[in-house]
N, C-alpha and C. Protein backbone atom coordinates (compact mmCIF):
# COMPACT_ATOMS: atom_id res chain seq x y z
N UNK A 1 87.21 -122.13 -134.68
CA UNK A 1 88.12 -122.89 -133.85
C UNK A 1 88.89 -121.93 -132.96
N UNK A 2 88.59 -122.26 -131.49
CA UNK A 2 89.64 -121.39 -130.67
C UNK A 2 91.20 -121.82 -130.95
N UNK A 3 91.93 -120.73 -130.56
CA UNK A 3 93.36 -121.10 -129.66
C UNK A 3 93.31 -120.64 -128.18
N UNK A 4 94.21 -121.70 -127.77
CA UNK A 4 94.83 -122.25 -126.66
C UNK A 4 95.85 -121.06 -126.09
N UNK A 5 95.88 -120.88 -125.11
CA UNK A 5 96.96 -119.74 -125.31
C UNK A 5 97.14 -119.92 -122.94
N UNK A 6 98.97 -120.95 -123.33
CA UNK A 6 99.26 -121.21 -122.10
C UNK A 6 99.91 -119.96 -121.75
N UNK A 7 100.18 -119.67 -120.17
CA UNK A 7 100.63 -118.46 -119.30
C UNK A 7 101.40 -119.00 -118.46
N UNK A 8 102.43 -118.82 -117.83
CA UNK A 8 103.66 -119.34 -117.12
C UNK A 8 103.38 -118.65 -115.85
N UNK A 9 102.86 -118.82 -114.73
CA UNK A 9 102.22 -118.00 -113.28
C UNK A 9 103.41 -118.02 -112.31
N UNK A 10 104.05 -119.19 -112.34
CA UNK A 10 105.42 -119.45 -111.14
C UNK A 10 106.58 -120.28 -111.46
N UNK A 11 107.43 -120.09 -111.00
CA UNK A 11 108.61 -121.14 -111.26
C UNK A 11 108.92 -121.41 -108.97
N UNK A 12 108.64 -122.83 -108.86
CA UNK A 12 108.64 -123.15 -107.29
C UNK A 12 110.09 -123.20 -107.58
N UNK A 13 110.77 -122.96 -106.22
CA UNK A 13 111.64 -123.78 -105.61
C UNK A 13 111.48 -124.36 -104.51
N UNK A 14 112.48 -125.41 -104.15
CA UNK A 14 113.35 -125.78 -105.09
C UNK A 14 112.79 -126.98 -105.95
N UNK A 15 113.75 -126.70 -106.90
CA UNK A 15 113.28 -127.69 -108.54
C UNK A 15 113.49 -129.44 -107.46
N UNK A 16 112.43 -130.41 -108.43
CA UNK A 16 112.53 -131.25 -108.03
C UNK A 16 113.62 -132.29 -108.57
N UNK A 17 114.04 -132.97 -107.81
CA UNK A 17 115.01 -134.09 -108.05
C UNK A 17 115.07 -135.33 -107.44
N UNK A 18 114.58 -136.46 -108.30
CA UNK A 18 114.14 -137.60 -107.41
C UNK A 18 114.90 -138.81 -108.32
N UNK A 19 115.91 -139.51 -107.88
CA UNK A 19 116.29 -140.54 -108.29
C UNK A 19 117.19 -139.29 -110.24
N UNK A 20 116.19 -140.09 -111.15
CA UNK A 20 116.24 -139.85 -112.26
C UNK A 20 115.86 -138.40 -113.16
N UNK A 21 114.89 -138.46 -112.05
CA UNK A 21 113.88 -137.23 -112.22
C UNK A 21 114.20 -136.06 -112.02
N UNK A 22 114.11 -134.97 -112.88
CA UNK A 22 114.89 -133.54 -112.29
C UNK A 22 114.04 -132.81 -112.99
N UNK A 23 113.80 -131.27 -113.11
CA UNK A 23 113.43 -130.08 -113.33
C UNK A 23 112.50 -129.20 -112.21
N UNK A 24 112.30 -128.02 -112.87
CA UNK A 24 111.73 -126.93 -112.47
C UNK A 24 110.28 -127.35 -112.36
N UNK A 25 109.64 -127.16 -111.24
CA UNK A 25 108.23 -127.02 -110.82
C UNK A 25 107.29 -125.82 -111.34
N UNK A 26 106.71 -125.82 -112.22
CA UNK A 26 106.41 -124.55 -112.87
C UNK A 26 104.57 -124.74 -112.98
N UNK A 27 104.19 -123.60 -112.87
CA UNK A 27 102.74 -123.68 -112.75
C UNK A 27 102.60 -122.25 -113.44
N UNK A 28 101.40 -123.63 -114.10
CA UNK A 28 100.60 -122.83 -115.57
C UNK A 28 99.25 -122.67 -115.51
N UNK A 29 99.08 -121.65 -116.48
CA UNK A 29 97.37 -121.82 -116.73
C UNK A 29 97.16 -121.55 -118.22
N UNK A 30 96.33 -121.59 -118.74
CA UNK A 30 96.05 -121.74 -119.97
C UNK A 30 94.23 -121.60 -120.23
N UNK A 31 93.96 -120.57 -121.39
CA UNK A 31 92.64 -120.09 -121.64
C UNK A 31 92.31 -120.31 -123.18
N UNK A 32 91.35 -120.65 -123.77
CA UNK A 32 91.06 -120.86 -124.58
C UNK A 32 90.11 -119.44 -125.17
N UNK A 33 90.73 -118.83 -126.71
CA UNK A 33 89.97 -117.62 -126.71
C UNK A 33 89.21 -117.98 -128.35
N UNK A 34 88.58 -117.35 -128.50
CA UNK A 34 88.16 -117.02 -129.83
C UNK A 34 88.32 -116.19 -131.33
N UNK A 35 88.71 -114.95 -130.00
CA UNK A 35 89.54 -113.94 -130.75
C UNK A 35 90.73 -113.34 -131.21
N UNK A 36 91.59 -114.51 -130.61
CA UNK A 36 92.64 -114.65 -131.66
C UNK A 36 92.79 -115.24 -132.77
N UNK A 37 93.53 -114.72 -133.71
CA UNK A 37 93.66 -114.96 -135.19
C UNK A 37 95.25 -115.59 -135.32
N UNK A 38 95.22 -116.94 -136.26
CA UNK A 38 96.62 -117.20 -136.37
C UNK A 38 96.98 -116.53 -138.02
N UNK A 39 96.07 -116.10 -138.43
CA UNK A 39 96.10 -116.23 -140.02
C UNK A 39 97.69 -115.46 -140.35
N UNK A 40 98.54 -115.51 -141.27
CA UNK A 40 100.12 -115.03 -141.44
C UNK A 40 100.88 -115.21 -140.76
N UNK A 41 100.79 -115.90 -139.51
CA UNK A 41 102.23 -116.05 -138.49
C UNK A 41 102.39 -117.61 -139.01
N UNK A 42 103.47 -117.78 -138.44
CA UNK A 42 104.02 -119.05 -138.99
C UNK A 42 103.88 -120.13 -138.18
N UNK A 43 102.91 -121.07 -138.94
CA UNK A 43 102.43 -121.79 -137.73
C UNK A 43 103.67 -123.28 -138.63
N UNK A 44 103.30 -124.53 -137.08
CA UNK A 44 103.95 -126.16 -137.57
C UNK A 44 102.47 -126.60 -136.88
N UNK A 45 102.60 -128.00 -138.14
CA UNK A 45 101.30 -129.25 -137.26
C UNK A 45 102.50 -129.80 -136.17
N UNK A 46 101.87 -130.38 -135.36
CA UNK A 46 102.20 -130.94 -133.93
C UNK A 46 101.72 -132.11 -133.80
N UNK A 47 102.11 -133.16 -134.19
CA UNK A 47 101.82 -134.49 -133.81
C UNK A 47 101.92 -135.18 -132.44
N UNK A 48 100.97 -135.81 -131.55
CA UNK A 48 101.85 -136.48 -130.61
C UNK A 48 100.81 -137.84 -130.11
N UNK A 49 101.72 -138.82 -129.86
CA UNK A 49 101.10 -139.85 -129.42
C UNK A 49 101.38 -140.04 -127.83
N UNK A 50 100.25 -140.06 -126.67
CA UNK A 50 101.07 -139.99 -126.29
C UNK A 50 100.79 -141.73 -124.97
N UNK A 51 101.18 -141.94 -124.11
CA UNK A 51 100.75 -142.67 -122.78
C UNK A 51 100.16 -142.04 -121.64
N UNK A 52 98.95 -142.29 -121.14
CA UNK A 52 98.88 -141.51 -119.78
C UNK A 52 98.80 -142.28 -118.84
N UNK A 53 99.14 -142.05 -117.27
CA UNK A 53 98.77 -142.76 -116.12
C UNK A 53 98.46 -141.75 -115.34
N UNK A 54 97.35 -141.75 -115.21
CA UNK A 54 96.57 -140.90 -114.20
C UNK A 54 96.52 -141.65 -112.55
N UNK A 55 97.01 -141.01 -111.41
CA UNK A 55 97.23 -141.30 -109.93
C UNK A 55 95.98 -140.16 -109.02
N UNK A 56 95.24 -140.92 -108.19
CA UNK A 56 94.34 -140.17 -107.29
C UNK A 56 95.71 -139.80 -105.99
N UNK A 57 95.61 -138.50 -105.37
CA UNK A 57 96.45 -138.63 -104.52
C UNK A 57 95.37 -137.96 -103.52
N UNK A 58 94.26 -138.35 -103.51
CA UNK A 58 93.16 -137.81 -102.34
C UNK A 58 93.21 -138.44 -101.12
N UNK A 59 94.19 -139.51 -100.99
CA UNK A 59 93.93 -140.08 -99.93
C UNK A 59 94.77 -140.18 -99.14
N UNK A 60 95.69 -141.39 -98.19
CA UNK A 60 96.91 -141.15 -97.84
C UNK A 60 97.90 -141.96 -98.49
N UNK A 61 97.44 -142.96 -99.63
CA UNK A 61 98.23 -143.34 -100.69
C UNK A 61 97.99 -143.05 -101.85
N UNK A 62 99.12 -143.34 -102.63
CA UNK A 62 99.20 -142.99 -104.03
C UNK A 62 98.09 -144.21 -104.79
N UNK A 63 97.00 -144.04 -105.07
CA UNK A 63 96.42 -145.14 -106.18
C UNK A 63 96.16 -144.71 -107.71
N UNK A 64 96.87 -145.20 -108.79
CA UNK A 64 96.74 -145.18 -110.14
C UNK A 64 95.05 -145.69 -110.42
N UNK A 65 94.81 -144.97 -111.36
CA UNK A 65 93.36 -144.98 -111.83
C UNK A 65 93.49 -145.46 -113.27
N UNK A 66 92.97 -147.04 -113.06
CA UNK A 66 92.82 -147.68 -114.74
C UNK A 66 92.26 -146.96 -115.76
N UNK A 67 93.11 -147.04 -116.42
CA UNK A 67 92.30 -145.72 -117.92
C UNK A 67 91.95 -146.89 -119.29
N UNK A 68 90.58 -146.27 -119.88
CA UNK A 68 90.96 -146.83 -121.01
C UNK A 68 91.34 -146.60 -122.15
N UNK A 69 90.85 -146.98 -123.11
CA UNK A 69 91.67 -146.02 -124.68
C UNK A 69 91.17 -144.51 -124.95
N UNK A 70 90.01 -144.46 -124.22
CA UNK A 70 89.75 -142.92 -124.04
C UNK A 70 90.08 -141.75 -123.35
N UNK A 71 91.30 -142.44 -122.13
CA UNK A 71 92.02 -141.89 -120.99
C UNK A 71 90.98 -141.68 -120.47
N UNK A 72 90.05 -141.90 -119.90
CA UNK A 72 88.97 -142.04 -118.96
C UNK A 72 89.05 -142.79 -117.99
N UNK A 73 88.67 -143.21 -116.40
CA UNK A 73 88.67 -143.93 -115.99
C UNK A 73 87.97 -145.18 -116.19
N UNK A 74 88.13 -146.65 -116.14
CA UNK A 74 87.65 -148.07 -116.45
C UNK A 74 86.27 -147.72 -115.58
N UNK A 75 86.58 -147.84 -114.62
CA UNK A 75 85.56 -147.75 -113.53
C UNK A 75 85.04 -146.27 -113.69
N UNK A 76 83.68 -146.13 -113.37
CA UNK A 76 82.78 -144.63 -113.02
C UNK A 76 83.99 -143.84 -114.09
N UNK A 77 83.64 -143.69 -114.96
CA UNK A 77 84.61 -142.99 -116.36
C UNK A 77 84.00 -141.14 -116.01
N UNK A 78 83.30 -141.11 -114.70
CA UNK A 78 82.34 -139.66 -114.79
C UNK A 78 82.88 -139.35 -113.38
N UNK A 79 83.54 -140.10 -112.83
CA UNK A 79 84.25 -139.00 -111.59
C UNK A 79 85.64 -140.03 -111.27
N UNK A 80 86.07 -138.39 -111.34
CA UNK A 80 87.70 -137.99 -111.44
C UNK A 80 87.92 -137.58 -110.16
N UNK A 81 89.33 -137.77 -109.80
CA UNK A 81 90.00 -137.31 -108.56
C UNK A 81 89.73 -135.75 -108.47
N UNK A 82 89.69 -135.69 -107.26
CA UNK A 82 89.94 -133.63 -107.65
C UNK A 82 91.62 -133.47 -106.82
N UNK A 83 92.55 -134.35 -106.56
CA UNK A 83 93.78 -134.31 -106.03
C UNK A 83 94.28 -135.30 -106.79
N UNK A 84 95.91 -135.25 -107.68
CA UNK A 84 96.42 -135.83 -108.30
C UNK A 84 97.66 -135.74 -108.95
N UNK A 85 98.09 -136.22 -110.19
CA UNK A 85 98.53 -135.89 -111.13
C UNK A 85 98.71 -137.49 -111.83
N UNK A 86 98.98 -136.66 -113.22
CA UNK A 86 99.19 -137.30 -114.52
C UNK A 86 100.15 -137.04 -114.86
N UNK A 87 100.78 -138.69 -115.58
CA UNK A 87 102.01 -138.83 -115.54
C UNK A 87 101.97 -139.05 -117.02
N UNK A 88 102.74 -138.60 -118.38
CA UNK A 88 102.73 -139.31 -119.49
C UNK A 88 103.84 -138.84 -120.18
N UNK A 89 103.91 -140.46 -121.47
CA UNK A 89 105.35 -139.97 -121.85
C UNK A 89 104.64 -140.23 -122.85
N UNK A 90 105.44 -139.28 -124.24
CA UNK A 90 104.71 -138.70 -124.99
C UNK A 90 106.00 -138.95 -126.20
N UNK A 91 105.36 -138.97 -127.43
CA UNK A 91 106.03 -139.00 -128.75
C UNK A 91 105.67 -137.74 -129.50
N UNK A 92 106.72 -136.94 -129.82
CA UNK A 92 106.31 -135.26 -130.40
C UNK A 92 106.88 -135.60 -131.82
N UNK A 93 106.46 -135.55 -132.97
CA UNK A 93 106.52 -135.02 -134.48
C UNK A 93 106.02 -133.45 -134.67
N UNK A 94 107.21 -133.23 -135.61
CA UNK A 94 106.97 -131.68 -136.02
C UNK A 94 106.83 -131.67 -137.53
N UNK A 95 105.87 -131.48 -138.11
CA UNK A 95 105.71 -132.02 -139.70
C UNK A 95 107.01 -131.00 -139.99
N UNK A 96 107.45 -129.63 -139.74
CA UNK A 96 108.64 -129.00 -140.59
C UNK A 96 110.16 -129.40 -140.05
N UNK A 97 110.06 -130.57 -139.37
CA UNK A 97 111.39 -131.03 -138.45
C UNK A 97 111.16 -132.38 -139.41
N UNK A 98 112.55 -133.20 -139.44
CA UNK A 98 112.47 -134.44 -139.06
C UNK A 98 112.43 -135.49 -138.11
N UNK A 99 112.95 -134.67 -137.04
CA UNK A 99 113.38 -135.43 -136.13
C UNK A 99 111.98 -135.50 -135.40
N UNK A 100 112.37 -136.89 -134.27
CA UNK A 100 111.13 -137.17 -133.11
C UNK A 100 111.90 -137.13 -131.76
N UNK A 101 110.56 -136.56 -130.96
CA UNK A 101 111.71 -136.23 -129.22
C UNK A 101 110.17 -137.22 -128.45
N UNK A 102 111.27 -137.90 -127.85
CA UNK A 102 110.14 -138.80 -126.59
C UNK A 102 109.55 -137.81 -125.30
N UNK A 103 108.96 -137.40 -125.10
CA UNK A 103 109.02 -136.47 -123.79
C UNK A 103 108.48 -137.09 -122.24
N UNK A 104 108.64 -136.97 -121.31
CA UNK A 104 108.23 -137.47 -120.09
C UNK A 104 107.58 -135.96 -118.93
N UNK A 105 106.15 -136.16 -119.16
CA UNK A 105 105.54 -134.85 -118.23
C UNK A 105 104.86 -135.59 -117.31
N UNK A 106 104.78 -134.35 -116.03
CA UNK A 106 103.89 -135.17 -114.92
C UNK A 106 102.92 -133.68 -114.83
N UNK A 107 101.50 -133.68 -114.41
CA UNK A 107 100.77 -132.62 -114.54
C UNK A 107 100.21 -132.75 -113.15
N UNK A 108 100.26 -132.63 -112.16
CA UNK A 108 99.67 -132.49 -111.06
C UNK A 108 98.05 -131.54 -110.84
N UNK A 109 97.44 -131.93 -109.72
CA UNK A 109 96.00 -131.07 -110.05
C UNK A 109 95.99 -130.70 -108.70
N UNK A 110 95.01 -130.19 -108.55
CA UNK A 110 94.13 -130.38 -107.05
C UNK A 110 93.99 -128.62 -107.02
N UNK A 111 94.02 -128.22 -105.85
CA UNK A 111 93.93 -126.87 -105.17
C UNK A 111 95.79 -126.09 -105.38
N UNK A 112 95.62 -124.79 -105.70
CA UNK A 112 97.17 -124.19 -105.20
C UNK A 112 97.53 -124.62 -104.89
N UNK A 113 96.94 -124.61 -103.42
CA UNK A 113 98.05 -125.49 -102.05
C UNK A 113 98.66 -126.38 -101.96
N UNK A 114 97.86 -127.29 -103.06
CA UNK A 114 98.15 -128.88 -103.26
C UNK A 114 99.08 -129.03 -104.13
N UNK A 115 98.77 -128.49 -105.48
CA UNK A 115 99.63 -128.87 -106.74
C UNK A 115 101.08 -129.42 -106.31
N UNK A 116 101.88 -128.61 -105.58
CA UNK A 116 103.14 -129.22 -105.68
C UNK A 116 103.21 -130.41 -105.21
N UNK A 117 102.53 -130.33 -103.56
CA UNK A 117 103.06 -131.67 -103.05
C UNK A 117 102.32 -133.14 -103.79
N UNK A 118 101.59 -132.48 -104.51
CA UNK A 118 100.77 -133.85 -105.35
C UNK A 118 102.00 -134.49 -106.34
N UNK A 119 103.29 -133.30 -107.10
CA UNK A 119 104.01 -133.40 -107.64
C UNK A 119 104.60 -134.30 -107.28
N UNK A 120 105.59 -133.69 -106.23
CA UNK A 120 106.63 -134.38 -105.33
C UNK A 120 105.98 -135.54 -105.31
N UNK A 121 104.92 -136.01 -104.00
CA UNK A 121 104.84 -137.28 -104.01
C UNK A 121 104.61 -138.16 -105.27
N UNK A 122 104.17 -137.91 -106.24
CA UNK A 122 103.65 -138.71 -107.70
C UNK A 122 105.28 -139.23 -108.11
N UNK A 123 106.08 -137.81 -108.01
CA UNK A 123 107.40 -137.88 -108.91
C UNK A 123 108.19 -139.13 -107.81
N UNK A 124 108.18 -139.08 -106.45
CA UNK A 124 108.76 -139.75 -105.32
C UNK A 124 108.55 -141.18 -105.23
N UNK A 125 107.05 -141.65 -105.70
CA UNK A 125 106.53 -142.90 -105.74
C UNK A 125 106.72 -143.52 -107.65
N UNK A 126 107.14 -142.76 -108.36
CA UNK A 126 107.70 -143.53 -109.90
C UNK A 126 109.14 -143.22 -110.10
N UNK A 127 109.84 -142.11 -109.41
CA UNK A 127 111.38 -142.17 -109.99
C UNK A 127 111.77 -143.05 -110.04
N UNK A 128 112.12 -144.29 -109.27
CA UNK A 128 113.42 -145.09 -109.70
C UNK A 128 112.71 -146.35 -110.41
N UNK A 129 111.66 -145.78 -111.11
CA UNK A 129 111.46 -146.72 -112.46
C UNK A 129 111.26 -145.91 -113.88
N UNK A 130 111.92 -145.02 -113.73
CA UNK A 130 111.82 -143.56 -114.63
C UNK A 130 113.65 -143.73 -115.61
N UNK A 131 113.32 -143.54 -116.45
CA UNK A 131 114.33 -143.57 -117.55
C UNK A 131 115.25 -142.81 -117.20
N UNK A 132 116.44 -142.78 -117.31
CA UNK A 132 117.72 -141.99 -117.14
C UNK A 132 117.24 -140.73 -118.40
N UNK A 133 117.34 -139.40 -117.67
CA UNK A 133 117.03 -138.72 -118.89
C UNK A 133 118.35 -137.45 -119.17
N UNK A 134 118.51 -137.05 -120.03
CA UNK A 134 119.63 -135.64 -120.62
C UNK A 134 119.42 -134.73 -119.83
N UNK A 135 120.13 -134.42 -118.60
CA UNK A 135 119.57 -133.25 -117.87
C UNK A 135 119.31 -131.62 -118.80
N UNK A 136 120.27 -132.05 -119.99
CA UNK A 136 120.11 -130.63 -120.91
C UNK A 136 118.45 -130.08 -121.22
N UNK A 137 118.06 -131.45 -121.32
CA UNK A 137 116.37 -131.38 -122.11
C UNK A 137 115.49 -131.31 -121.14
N UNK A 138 115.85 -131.05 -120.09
CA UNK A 138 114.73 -130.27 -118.42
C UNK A 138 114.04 -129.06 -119.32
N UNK A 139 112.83 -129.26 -119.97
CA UNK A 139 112.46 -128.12 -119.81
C UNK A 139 110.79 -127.95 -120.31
N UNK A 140 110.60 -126.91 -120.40
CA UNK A 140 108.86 -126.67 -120.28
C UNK A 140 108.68 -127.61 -121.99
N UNK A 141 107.41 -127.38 -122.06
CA UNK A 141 107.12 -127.34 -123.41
C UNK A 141 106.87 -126.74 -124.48
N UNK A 142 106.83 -125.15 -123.80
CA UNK A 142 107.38 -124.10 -124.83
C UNK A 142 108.35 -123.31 -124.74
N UNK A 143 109.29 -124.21 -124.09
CA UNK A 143 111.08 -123.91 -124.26
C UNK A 143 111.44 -125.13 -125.20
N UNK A 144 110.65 -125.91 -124.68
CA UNK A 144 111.27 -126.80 -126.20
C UNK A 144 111.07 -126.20 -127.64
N UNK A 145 109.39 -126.08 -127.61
CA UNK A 145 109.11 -125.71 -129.01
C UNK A 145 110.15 -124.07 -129.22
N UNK A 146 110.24 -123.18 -128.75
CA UNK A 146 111.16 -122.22 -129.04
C UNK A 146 112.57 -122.29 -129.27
N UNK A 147 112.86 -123.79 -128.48
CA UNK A 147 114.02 -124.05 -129.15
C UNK A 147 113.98 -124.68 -130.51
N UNK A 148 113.27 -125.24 -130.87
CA UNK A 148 112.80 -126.31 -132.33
C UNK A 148 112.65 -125.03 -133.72
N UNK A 149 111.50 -123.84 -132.65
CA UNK A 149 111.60 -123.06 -133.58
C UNK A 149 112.09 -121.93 -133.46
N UNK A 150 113.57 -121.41 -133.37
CA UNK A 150 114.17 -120.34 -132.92
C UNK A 150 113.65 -118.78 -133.54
């Protein structure tokens, strides 16, 4: 079994802020290796359930792409946007925590060039139906987990 092993490449400015919506624009990459070993470090299981809504932004509007229980598309389930992002809010369990945190991520795709403004507009066309959120809890997902596990 590989690990996953994400890399933090940029932090954009300026951070986005739309209606409800706030944080840092941050672009990642992430490689899957073989030859790392977790064996003695201290690992947690990671539970999460989560929602997705996947948006084509290839065109000159925003169109959401029906998914089904497989997060696949309904229609042609074998081609995907290559300009976008994914929007999902997510339920995190930490088997050595008790507690549960709801999370709200948007993942944008396409080319460099693209990623952000795929952001912006995705984040621009759902903020003001977006939950009032803790501006404290703006943050990546392994600033959370480093905060969970200090």
């Amino acid at each position: 079994m590989g690990v996953e092993i994400k890399g933090l490449v940029a932090v954009l400015d300026p951070p986005i802020q739309v209606g409800p919506v706030f944080g840092n624009i941050e672009v990642w990459t992430k490689w899957t290796t073989e030859a790392l070993h977790l064996e003695g470090l201290r690992t947690a299981t990671i539970r999460k359930t989560r929602r997705l809504r996947k948006f084509d932004l290839s065109g000159p509007s925003i169109r959401e792409i029906r998914l089904g229980p497989n997060e696949l598309p309904v229609v042609n389930p074998e081609v995907l946007p290559s300009e976008g992002c994914n929007v999902e809010l997510t339920c995190v369990r930490i088997d050595l925590v008790a507690t549960r945190w709801i999370t709200l991520g948007c993942e944008a795709f396409g080319t460099l060039h693209s990623v952000e403004s795929n952001l912006r507009r995705t984040v621009k066309d759902f903020a003001n139906a977006a939950p009032a959120l803790a501006r404290a809890a703006a943050k990546s997902y392994p600033a959370f987990l480093r905060d969970v596990f200090p």
